[in-house]
Protein backbone atom coordinates (compact mmCIF):
# COMPACT_ATOMS: atom_id res chain seq x y z
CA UNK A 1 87.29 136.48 105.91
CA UNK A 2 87.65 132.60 105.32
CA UNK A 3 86.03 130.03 107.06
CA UNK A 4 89.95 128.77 108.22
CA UNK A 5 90.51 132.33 109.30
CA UNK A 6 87.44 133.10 111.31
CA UNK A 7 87.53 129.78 113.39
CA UNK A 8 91.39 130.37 113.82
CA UNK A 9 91.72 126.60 112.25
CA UNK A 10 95.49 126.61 110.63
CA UNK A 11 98.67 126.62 112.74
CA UNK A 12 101.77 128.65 110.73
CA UNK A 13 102.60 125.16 110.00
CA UNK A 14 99.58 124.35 107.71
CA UNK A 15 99.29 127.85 106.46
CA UNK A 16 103.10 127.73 104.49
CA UNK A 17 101.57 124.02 103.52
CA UNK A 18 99.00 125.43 101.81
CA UNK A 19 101.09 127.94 99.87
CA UNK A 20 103.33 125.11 98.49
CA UNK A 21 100.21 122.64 97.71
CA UNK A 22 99.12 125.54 95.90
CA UNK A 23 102.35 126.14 94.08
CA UNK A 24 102.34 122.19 93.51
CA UNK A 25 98.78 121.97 91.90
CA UNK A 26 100.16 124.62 89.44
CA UNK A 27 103.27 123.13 88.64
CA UNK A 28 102.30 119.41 88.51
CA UNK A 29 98.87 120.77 86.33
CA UNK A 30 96.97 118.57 88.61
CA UNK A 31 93.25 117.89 87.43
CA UNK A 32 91.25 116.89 90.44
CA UNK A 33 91.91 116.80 93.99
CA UNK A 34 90.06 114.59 96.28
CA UNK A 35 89.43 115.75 99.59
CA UNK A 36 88.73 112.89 102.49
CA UNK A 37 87.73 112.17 105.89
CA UNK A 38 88.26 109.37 107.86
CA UNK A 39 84.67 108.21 109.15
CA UNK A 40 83.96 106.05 112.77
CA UNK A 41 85.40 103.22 110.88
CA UNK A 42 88.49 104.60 109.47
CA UNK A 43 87.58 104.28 105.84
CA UNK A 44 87.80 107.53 103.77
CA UNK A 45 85.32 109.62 102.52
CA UNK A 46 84.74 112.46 100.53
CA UNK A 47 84.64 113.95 96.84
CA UNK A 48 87.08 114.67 93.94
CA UNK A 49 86.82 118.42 92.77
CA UNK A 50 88.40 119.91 89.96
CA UNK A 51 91.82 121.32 91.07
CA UNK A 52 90.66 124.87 90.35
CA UNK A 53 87.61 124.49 93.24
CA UNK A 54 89.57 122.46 95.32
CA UNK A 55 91.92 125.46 95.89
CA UNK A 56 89.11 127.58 96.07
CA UNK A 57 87.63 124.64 98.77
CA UNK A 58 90.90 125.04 100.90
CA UNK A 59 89.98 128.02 103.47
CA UNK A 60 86.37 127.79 102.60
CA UNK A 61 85.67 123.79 103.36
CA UNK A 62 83.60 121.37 101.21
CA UNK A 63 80.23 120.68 102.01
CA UNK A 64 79.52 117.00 102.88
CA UNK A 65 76.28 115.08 104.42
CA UNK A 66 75.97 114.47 108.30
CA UNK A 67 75.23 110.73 107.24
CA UNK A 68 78.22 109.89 106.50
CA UNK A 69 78.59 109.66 110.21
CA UNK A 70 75.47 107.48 110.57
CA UNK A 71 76.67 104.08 108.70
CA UNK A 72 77.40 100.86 109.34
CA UNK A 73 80.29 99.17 107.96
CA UNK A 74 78.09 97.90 104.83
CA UNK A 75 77.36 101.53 104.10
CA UNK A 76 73.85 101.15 105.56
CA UNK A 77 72.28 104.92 107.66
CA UNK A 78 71.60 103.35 111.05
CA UNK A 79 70.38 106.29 112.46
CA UNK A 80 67.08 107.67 112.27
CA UNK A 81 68.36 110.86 110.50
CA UNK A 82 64.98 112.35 109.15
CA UNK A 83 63.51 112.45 112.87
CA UNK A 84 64.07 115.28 115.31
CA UNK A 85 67.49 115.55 115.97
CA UNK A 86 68.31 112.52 114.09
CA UNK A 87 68.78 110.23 116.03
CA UNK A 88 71.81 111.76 117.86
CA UNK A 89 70.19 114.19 119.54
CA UNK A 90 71.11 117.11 117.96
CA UNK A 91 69.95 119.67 115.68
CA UNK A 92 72.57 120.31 114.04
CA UNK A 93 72.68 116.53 112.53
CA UNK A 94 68.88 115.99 111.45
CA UNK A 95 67.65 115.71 107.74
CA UNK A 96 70.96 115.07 106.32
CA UNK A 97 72.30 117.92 106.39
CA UNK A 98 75.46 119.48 106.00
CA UNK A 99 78.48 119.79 107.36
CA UNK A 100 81.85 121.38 106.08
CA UNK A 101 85.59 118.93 105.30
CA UNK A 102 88.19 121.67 105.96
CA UNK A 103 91.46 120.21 104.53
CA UNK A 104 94.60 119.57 106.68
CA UNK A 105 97.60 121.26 103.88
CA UNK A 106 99.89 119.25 105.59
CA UNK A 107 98.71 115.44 104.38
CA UNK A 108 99.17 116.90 100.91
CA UNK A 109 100.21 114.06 98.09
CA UNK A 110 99.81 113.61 94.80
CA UNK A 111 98.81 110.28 93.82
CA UNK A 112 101.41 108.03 92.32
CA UNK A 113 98.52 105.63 90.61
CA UNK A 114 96.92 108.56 89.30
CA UNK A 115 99.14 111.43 88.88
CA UNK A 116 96.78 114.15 87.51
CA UNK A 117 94.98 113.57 91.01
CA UNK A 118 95.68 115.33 94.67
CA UNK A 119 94.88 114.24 97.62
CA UNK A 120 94.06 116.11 100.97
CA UNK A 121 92.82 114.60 104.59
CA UNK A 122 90.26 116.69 105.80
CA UNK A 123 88.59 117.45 109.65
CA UNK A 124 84.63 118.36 109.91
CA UNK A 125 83.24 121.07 111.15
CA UNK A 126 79.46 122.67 111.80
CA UNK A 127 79.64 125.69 110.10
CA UNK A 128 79.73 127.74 113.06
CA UNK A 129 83.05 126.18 113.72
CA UNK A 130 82.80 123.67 116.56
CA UNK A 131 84.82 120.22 115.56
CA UNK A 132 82.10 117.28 115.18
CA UNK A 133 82.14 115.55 118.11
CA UNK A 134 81.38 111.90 116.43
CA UNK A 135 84.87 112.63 113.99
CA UNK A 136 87.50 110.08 115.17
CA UNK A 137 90.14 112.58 113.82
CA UNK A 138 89.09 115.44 116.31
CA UNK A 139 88.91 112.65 118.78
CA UNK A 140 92.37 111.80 118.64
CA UNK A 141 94.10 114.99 118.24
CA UNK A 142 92.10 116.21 121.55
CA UNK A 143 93.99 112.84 122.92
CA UNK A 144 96.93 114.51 121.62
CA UNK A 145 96.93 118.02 123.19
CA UNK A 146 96.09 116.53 126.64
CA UNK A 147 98.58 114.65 126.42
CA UNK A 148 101.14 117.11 125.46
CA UNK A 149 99.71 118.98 128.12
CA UNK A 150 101.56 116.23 130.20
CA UNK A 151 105.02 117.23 128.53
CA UNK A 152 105.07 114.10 126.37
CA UNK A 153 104.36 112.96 122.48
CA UNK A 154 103.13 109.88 121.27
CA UNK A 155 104.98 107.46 119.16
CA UNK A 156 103.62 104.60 117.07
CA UNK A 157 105.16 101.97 114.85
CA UNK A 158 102.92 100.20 112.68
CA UNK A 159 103.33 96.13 111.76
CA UNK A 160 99.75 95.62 109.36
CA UNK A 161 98.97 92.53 108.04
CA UNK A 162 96.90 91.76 105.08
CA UNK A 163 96.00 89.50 102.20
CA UNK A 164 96.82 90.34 98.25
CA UNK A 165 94.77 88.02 96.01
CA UNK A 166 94.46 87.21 91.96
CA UNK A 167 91.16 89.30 91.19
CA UNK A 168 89.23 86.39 89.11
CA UNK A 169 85.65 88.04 88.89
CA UNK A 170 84.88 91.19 90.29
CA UNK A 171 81.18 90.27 90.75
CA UNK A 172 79.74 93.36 88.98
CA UNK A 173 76.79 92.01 87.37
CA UNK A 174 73.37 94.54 88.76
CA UNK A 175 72.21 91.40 90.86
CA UNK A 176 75.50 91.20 92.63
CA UNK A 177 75.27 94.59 94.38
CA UNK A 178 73.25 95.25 97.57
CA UNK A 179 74.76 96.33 101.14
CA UNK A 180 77.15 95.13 100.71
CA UNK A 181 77.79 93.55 97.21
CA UNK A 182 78.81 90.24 96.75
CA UNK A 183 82.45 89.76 97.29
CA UNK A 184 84.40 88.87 94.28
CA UNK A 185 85.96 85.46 93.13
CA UNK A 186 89.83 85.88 93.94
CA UNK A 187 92.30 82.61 93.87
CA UNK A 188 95.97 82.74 95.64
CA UNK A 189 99.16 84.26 94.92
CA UNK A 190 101.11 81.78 97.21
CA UNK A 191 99.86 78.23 99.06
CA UNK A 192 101.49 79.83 102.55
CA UNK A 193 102.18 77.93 105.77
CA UNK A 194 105.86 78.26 104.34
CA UNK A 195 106.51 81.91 107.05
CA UNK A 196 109.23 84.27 105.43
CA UNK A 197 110.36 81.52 103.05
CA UNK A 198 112.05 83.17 99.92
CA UNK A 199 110.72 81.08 97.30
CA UNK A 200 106.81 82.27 98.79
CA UNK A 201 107.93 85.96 98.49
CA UNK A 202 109.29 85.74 94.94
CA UNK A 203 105.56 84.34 94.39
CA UNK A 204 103.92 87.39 95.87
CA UNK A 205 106.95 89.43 94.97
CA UNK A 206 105.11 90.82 91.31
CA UNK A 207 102.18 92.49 93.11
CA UNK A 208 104.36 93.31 96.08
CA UNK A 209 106.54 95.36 94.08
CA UNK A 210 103.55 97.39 92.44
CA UNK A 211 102.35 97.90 95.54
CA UNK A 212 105.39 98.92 97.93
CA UNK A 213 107.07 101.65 94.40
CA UNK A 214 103.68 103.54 95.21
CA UNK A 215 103.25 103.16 98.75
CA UNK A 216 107.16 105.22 98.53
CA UNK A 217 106.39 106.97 96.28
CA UNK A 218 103.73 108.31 98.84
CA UNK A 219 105.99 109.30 100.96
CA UNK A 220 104.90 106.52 103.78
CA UNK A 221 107.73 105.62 106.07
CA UNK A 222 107.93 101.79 104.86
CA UNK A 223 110.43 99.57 106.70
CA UNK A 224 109.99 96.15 105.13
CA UNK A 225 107.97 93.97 103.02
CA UNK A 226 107.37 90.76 104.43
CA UNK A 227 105.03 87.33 103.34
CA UNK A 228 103.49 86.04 106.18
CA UNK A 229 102.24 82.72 107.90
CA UNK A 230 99.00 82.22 105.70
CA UNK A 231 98.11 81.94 102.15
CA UNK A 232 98.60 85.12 99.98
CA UNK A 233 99.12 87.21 103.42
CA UNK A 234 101.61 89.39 103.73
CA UNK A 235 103.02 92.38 106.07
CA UNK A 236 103.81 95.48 105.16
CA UNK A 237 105.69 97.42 108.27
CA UNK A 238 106.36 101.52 108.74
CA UNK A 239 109.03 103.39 110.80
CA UNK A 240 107.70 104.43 114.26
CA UNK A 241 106.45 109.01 114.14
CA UNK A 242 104.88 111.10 116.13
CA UNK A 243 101.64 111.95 117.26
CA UNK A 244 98.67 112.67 114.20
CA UNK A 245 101.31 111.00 111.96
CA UNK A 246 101.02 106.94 112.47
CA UNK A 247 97.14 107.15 112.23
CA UNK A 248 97.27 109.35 109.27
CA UNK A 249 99.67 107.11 107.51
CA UNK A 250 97.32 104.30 108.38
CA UNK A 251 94.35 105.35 106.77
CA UNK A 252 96.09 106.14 103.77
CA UNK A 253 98.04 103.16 103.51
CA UNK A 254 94.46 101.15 103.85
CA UNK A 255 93.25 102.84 100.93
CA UNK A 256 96.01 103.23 98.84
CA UNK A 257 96.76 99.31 99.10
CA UNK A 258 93.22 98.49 97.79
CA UNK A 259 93.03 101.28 95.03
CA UNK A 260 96.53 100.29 93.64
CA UNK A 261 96.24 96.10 93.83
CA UNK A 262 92.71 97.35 92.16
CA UNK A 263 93.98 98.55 89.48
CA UNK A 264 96.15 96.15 88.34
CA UNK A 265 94.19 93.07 88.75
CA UNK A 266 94.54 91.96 92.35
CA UNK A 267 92.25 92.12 95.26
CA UNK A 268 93.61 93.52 98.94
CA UNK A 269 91.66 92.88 101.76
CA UNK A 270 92.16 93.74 105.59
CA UNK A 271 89.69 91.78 106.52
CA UNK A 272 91.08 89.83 109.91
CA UNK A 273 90.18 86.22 108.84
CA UNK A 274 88.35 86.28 105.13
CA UNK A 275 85.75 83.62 105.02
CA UNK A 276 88.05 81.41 102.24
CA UNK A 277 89.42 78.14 102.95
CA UNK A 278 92.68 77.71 104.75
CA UNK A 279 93.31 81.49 105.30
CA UNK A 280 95.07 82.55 108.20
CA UNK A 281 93.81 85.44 110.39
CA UNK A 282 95.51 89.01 110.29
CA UNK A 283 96.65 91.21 112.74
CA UNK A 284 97.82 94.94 113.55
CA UNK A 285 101.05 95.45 115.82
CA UNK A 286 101.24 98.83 117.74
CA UNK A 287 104.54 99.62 118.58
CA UNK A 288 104.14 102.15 121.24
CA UNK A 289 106.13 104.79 123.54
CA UNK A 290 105.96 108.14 125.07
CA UNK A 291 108.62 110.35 124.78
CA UNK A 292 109.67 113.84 126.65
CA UNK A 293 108.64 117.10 124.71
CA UNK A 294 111.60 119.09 126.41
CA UNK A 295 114.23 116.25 126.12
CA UNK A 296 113.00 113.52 123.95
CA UNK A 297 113.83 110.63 126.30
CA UNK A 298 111.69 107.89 126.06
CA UNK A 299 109.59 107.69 129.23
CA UNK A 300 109.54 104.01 129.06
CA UNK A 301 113.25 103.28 129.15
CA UNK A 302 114.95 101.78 131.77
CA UNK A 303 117.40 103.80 133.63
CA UNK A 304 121.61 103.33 132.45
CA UNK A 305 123.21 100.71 135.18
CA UNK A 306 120.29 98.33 136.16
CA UNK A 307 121.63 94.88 136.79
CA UNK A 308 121.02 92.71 133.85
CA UNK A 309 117.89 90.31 133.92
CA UNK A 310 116.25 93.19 135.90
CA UNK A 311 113.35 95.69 135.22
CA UNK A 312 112.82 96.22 130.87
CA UNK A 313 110.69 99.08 132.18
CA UNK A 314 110.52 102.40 133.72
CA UNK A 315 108.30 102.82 136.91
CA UNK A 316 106.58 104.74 134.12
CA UNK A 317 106.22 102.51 131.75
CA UNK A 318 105.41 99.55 133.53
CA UNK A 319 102.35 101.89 135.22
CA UNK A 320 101.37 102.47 131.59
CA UNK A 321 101.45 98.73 130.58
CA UNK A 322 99.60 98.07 133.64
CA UNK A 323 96.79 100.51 132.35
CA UNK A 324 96.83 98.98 128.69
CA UNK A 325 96.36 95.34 130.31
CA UNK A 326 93.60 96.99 133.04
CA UNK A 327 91.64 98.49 130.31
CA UNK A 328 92.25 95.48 127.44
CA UNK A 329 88.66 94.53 127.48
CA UNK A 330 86.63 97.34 127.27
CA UNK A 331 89.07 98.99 124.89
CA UNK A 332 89.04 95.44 122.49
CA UNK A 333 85.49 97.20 120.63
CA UNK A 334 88.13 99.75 119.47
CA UNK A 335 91.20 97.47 118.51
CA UNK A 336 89.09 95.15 117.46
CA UNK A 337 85.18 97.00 116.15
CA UNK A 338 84.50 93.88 113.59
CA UNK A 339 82.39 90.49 114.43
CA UNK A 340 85.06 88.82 112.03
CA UNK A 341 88.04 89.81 114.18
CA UNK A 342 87.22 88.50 117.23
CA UNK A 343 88.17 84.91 115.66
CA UNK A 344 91.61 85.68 115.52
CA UNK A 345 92.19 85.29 119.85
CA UNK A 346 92.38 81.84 119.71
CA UNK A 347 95.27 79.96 122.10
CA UNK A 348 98.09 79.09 120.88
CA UNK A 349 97.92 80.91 117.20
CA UNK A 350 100.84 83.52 117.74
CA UNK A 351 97.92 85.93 118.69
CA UNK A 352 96.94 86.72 122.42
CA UNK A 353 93.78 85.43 124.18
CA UNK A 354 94.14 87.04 127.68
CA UNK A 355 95.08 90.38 129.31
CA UNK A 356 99.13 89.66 129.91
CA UNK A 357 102.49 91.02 129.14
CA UNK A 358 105.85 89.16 128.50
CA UNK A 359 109.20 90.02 127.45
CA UNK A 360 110.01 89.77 124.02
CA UNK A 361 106.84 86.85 123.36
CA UNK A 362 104.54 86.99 120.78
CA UNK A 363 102.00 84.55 122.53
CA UNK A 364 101.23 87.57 124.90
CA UNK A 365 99.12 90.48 124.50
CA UNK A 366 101.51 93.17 124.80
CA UNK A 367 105.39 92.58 124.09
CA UNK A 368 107.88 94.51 126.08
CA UNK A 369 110.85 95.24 123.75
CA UNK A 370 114.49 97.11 124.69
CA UNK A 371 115.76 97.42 127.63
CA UNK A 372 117.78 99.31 130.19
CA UNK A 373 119.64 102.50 128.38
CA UNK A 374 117.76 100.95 125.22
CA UNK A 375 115.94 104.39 123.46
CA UNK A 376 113.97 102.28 121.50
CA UNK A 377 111.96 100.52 124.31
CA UNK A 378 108.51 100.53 123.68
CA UNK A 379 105.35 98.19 124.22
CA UNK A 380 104.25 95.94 121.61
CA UNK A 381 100.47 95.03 121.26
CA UNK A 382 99.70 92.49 119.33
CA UNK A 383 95.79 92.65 120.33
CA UNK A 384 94.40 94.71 117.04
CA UNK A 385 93.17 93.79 113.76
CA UNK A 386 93.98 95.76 110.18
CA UNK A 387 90.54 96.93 109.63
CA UNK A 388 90.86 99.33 112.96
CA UNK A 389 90.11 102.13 112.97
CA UNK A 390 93.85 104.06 113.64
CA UNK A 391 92.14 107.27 115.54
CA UNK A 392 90.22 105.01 118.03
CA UNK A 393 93.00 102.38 118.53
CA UNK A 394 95.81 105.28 118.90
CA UNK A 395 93.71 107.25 121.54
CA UNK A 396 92.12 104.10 123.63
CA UNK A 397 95.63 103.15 124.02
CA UNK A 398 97.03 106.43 125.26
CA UNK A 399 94.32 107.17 127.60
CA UNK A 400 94.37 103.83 128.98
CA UNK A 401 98.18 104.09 129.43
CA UNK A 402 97.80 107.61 130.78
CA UNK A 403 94.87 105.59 133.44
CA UNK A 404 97.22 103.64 134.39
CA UNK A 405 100.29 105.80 135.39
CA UNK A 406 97.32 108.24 137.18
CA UNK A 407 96.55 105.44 139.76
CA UNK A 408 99.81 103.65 139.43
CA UNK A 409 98.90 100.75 138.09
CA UNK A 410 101.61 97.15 138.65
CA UNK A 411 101.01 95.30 135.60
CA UNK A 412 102.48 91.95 137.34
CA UNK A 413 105.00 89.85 136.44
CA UNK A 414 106.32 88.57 132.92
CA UNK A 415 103.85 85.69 131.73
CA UNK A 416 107.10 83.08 130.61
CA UNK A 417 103.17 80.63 129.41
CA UNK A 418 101.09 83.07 127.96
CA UNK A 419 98.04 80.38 126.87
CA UNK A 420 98.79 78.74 130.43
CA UNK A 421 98.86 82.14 132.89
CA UNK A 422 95.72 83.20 134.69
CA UNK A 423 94.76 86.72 133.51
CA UNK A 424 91.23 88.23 131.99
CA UNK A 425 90.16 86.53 128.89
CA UNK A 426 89.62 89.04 125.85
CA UNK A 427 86.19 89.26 124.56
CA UNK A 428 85.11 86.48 122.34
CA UNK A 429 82.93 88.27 119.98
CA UNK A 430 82.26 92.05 119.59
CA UNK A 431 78.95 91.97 121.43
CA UNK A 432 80.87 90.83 124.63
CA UNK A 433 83.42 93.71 123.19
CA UNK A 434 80.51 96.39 123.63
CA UNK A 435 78.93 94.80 126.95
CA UNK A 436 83.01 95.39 128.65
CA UNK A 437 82.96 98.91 126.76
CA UNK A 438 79.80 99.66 128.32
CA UNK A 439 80.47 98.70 131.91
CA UNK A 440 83.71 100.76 132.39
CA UNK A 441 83.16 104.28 133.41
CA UNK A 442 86.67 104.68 132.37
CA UNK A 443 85.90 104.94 128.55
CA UNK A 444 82.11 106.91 128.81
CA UNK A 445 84.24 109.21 131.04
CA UNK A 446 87.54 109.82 129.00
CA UNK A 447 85.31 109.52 125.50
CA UNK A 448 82.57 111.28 126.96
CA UNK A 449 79.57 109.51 126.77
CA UNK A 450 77.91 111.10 123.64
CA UNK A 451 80.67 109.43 121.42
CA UNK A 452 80.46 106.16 123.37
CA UNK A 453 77.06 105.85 123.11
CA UNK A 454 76.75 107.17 119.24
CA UNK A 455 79.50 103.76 118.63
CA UNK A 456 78.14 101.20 120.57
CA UNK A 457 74.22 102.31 118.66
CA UNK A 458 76.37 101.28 115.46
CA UNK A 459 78.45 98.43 116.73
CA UNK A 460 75.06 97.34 118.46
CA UNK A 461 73.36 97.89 114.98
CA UNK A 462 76.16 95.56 113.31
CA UNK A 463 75.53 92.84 115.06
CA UNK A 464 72.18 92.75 115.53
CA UNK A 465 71.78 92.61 111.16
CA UNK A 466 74.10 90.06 111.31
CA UNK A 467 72.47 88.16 114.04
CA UNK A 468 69.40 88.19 111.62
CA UNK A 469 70.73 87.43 108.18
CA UNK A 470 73.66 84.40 108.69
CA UNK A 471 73.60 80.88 108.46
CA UNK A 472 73.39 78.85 111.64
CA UNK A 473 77.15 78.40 110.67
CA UNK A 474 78.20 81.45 110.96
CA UNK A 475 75.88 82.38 113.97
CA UNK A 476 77.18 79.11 115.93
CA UNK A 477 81.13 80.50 114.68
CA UNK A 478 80.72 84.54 116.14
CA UNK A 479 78.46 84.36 118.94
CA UNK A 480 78.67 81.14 120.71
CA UNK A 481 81.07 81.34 123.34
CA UNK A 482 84.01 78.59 123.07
């Protein structure tokens, strides 16, 4: 009996999947087919097979080390893995060893950019079958159930930001690598500053077309291509699915972008605010609402008939905006887990610097869109950045939401002067992120404390290299309060 089989880890669903990816691989005489996780950072991980032990990988799983879960994002093992239980307190995660990706048959693709090449999203397992408890993908889909358990599904639009730059020198000599390398030299594809101006997206347009034929050709729900406020930025926004879906999509966009500008010359970067001149920071808009599983209402709509100018909201969706806005701070470390995107909250800069709502305003931290008899009314926050990690983002927001209805939360009124209204600040820097994370039960509670603890021992580990190794500069720019 498979591994799959034994651990009863396939629904019907994935299980027909796999007999068509199979059929597929065959057909399409794939040659290799990478199989990837999503790590505490939501980058991907994982090895390319050949397509013949791939298929042999799907019910069985693929071996992979237990450090992956231990880095930092410059790839650095921040955990003391070759001590007893290394350094998570567990047996099962000491000396490196390993763990098992079983593949989800339902993310199958075949890559566009390389078309002899599959591609399947993976979960990780011990291999007596118990989920990992430090995955983020686990994480979320245990979100998922409980909240299904509830009678409702989760729906997500995504709005991502990013820059696209000329690739002028890839920095590849031996003395330019390290952890990390050094970043590449990279000039502009547009000056910027000129915000959906035509003659700025015809600049961009050449690696914007390379870039959005694949992303289709992906099958990723893309709704638009857009060139944003800053120099060689751009937006890139995705029709609004259910549940796993959105974060899936994410990841995959996130690497797909980078892989394909790659390849043709250019360099992507989701960086929030790249340390170049005159850049302008980047952001990630959630679109988010709850609808019935028996009806498929949208729990946030506003009831047919209400007199006009009144609520935008259902009771229940103004309790869950109210538990979004309750929880904004300790929840930022998740929206927010890099030192370099905690620039971006700056007054006045069409990104939010306090805990408020407002209707249809992109100055606040969550926008309420739609209206009453409107079934596309959802909440709009504008507080993450594009190098998120979708998984943690996805679930702190539901459970905060969820929080929020439980005690029936009143998120106040409509903030008509977001930079002006009185409301709790968002952090300033991520190690004020991980002191609010750490002083609401709320998260160690909903997270359980062995995850919470396992991220804030890597954010803590983040900041504590870079503490040591910048410039006064840059030490002065993160960590000073302003």
């Amino acid at each position: 009996m498979s591994f799959v089989a034994r651990h009863a880890l396939w629904s019907d669903e994935q299980q027909e999947a796999a007999k068509r990816l199979r059929r597929l691989a065959e057909e399409k005489n794939l040659e290799t087919i990478r199989l990837s996780f999503p790590d505490q950072h939501g980058i991907l991980r994982g090895k390319a097979l050949v397509a013949s032990e791939a298929l042999a990988s799907l019910e069985s799983g693929c071996s992979i080390t237990t450090t992956m879960l231990a880095k930092d994002t410059s790839h650095r093992t921040v955990f003391p893995v070759f001590t007893s239980g290394g350094g998570f307190g567990m047996k099962e995660m000491e000396g490196a060893a390993d763990v098992l990706m079983v593949p989800d048959p339902t993310t199958f693709r075949i890559l566009p950019w390389s078309p002899t090449t599959g591609w399947l999203l993976c979960d990780l397992y011990f291999p007596d079958g118990r989920p990992i408890p430090f995955a983020t993908r686990h994480i979320y889909k245990s979100v998922l159930d409980k909240l299904s358990q509830r009678g409702y599904d989760f729906v997500a639009g995504l709005e991502v930001e990013f820059h696209i730059f000329k690739l002028d020198d890839a920095k590849m000599a031996p003395e330019d690598a390290g952890q990390p390398g050094q970043p590449p030299s990279v000039s502009l594809l547009s000056h910027g500053y000129q915000y959906l101006t035509e003659q700025r997206y015809d600049q961009m347009e050449p690696a914007l077309d390379i870039v959005r034929r694949d992303v289709l050709a992906l099958g990723l729900p893309l709704r638009s291509v857009e060139v944003e406020f800053g120099p060689s930025q751009c937006e890139f926004t995705f029709q609004p699915k259910k549940g796993l879906e959105p974060a899936d999509n994410m990841v995959l966009f996130r690497s797909a972008v980078k892989q394909i500008a790659r390849r043709h010359g250019y360099h992507a970067t989701f960086m929030c605010r790249p340390k170049l001149p005159n850049l302008f920071a980047s952001g990630w808009h959630l679109h988010q609402s709850l609808v019935s599983r028996t009806s498929g209402e949208n729990a946030f709509m506003a009831k047919e008939g209400a007199k006009e100018g009144g609520e935008p909201l259902s009771a229940f969706g103004k309790a869950y905006l109210a538990g979004l806005l309750a929880h904004a701070r300790s929840s930022a470390v998740f929206t927010t887990p890099t030192i370099n995107g905690y620039k971006r909250y700056r007054s006045y800069s069409l990104a939010p610097d306090r805990a408020i709502w407002g209707r249809d305003n992109r100055g606040v931290m969550i926008r309420v869109l739609g209206g009453a008899g409107d079934s596309a009314t959802r909440l709009e926050n504008r507080i993450g950045e594009p190098a998120a990690n979708p998984y943690l983002y996805m679930a702190s927001q539901i459970l905060s939401g969820l929080d929020g209805v439980d005690r029936k939360l009143d998120p106040g009124p409509s903030a008509d002067a977001p930079y002006e209204t009185k409301a709790a600040l968002l952090p300033k820097s991520l190690r004020e992120a991980v002191f609010a994370l750490q002083d609401d039960p709320f998260f160690r509670s909903a997270f359980g404390p062995e995850f919470v603890d396992y991220y804030v021992h890597i954010k803590n580990a983040e900041i504590e290299r870079f503490q040591a190794e910048v410039s006064d500069w840059e030490h002065r720019e993160y960590f000073e309060m302003f």
